[in-house]
N, C-alpha and C. Protein backbone atom coordinates (compact mmCIF):
# COMPACT_ATOMS: atom_id res chain seq x y z
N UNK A 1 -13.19 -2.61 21.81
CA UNK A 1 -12.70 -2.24 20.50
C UNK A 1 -13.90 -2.02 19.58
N UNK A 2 -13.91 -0.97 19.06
CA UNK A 2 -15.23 -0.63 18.16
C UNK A 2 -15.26 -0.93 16.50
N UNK A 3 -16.02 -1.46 15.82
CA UNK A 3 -16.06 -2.17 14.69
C UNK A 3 -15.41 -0.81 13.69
N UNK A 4 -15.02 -1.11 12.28
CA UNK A 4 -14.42 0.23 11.53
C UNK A 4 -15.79 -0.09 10.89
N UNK A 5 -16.36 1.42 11.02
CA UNK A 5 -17.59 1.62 10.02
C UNK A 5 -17.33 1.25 8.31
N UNK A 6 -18.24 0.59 7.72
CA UNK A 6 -18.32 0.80 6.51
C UNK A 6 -18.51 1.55 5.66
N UNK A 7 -18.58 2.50 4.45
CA UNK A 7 -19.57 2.81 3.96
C UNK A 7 -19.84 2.64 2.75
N UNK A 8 -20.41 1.89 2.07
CA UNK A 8 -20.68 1.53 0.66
C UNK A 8 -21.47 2.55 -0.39
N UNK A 9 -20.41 2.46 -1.51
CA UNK A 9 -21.29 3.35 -2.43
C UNK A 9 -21.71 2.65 -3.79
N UNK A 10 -23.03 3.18 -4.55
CA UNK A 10 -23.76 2.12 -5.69
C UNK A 10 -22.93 3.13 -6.51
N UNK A 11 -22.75 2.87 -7.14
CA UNK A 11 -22.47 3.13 -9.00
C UNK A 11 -23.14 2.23 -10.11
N UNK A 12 -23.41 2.78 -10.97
CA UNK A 12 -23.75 2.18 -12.25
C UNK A 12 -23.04 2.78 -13.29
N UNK A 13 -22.64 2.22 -14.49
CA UNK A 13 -21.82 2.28 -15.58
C UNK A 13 -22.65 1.30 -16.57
N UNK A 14 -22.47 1.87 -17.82
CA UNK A 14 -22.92 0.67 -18.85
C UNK A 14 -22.02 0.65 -19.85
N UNK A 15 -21.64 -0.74 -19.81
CA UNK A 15 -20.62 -1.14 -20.80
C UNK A 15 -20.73 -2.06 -21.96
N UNK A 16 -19.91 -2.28 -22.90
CA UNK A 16 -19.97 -2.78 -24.29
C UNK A 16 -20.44 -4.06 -23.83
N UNK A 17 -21.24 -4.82 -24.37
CA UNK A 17 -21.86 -6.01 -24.71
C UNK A 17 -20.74 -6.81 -24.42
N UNK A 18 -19.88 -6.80 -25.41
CA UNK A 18 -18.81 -7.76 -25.42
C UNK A 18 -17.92 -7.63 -24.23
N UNK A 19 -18.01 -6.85 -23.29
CA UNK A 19 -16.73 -6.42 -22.47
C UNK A 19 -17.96 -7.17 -21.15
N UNK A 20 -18.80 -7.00 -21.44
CA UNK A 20 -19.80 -7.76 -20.40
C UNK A 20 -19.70 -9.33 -19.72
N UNK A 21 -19.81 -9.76 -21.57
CA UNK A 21 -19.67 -11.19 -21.42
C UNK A 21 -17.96 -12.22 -21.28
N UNK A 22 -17.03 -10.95 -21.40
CA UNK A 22 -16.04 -11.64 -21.12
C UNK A 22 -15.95 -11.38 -19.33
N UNK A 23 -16.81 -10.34 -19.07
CA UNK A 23 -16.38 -10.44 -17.33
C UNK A 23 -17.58 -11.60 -16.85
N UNK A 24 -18.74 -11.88 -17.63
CA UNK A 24 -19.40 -13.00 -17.00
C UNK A 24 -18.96 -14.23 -16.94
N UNK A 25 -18.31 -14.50 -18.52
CA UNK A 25 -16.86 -15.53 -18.72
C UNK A 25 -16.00 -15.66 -17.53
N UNK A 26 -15.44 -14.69 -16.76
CA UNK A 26 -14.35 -15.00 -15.84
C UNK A 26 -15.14 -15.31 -14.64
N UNK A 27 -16.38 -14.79 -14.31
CA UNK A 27 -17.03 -15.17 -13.09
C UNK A 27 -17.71 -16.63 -13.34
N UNK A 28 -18.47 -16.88 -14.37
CA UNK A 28 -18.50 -18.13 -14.64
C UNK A 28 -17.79 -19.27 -14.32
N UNK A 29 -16.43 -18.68 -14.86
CA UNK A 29 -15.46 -19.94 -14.92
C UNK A 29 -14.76 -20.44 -13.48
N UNK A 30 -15.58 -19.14 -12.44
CA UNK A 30 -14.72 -19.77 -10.88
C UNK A 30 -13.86 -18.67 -10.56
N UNK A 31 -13.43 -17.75 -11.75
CA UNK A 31 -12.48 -16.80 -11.04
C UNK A 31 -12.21 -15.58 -10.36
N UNK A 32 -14.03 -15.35 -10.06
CA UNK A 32 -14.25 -14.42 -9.30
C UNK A 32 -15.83 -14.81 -8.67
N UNK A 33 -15.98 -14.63 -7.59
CA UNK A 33 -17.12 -14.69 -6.94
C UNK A 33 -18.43 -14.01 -7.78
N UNK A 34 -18.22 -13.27 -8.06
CA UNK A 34 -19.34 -12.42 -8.88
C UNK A 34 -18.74 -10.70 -9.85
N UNK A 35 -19.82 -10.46 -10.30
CA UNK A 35 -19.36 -9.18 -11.25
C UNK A 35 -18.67 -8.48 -10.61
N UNK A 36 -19.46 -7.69 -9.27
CA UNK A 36 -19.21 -7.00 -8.26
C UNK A 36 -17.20 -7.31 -7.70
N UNK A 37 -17.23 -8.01 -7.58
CA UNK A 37 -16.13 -8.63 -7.45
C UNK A 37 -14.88 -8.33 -8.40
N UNK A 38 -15.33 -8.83 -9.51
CA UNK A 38 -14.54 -8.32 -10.37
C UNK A 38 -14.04 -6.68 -10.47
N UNK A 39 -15.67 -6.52 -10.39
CA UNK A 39 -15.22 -4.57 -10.67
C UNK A 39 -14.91 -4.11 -9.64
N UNK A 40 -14.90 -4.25 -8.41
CA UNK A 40 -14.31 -4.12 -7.46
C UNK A 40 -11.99 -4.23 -7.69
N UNK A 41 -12.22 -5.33 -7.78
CA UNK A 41 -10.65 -5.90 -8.17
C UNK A 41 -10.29 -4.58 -8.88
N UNK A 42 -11.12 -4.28 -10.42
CA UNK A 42 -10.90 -3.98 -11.55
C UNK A 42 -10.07 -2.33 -11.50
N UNK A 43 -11.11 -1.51 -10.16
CA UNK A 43 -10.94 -0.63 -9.53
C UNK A 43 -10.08 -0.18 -8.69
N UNK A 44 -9.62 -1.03 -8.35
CA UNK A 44 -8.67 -1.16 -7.44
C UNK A 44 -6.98 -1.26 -7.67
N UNK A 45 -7.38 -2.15 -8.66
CA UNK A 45 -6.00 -2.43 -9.66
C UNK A 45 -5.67 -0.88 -10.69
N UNK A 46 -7.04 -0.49 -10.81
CA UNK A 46 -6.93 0.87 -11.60
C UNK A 46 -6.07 1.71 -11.10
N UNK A 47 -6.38 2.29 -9.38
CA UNK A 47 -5.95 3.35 -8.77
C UNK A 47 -4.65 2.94 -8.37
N UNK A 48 -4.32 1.40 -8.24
CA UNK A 48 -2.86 1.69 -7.84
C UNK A 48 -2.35 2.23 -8.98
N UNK A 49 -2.90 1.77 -9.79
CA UNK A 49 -1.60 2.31 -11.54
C UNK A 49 -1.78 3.54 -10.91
N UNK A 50 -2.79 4.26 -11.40
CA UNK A 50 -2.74 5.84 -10.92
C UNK A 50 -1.80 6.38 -9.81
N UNK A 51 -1.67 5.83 -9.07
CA UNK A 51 -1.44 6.31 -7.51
C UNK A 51 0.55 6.06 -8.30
N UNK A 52 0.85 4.85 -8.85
CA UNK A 52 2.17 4.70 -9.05
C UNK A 52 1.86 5.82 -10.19
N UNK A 53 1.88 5.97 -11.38
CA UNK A 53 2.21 7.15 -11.91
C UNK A 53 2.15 8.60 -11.03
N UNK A 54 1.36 8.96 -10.42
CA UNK A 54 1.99 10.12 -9.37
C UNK A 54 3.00 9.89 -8.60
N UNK A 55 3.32 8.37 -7.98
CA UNK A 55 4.70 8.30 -7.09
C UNK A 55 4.12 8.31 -5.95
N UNK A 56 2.92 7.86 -5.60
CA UNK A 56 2.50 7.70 -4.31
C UNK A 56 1.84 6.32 -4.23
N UNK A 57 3.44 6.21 -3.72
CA UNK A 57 3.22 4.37 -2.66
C UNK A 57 2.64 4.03 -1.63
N UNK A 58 2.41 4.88 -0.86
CA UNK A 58 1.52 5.10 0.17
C UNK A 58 0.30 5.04 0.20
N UNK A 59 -0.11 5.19 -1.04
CA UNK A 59 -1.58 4.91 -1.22
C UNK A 59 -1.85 3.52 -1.95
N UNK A 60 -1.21 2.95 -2.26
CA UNK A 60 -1.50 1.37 -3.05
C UNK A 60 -2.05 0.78 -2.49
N UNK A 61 -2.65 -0.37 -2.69
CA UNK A 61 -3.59 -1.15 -1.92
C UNK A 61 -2.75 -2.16 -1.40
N UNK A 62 -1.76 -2.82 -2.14
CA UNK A 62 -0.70 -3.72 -1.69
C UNK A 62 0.14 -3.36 -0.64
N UNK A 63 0.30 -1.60 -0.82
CA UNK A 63 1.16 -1.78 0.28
C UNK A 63 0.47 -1.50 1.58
N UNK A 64 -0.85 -0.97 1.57
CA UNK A 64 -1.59 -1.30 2.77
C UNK A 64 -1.71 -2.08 3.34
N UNK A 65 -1.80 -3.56 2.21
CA UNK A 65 -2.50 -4.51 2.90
C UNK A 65 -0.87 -4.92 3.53
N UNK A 66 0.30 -4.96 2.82
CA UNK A 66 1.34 -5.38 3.38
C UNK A 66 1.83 -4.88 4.99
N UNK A 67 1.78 -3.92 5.44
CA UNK A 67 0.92 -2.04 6.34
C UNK A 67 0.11 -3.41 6.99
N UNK A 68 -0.69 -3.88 6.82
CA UNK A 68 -2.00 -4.28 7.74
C UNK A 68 -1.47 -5.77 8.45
N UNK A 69 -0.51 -6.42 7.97
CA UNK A 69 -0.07 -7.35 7.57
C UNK A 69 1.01 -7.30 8.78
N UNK A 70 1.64 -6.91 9.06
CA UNK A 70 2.94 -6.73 9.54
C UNK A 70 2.43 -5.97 11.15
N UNK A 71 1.23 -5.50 10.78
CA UNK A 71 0.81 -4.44 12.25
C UNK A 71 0.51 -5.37 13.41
């Protein structure tokens, strides 16, 4: 069985001061492993909205993982 390739991509964004320190606030406090993490989540949570305003369930991340889950 052959491993599923990865492929990772960098982005950079620069954001408001204040919008900074409330995501260092949540990683701080335990509720996310790190920034990366967060914006990862953050991204993710983005495109399902997106994906449900077009009407494509098929692409959600939930229902993949539910899809991955059940396989």
């Amino acid at each position: 069985m052959s491993a599923k390739k990865r492929y990772d991509a960098r982005i950079s964004a620069t954001i408001p001061a204040p919008v900074k320190k409330r995501i260092t606030a949540l990683v701080e406090s335990g509720k996310y492993n790190s920034t990366a993490d967060f914006v990862r989540d953050a991204i993710y949570l983005l495109l399902d909205v997106k994906n449900r305003e077009k009407g494509d369930i098929l692409r959600e991340k939930d229902f993949q993982n539910f899809i991955e889950k059940i396989s």
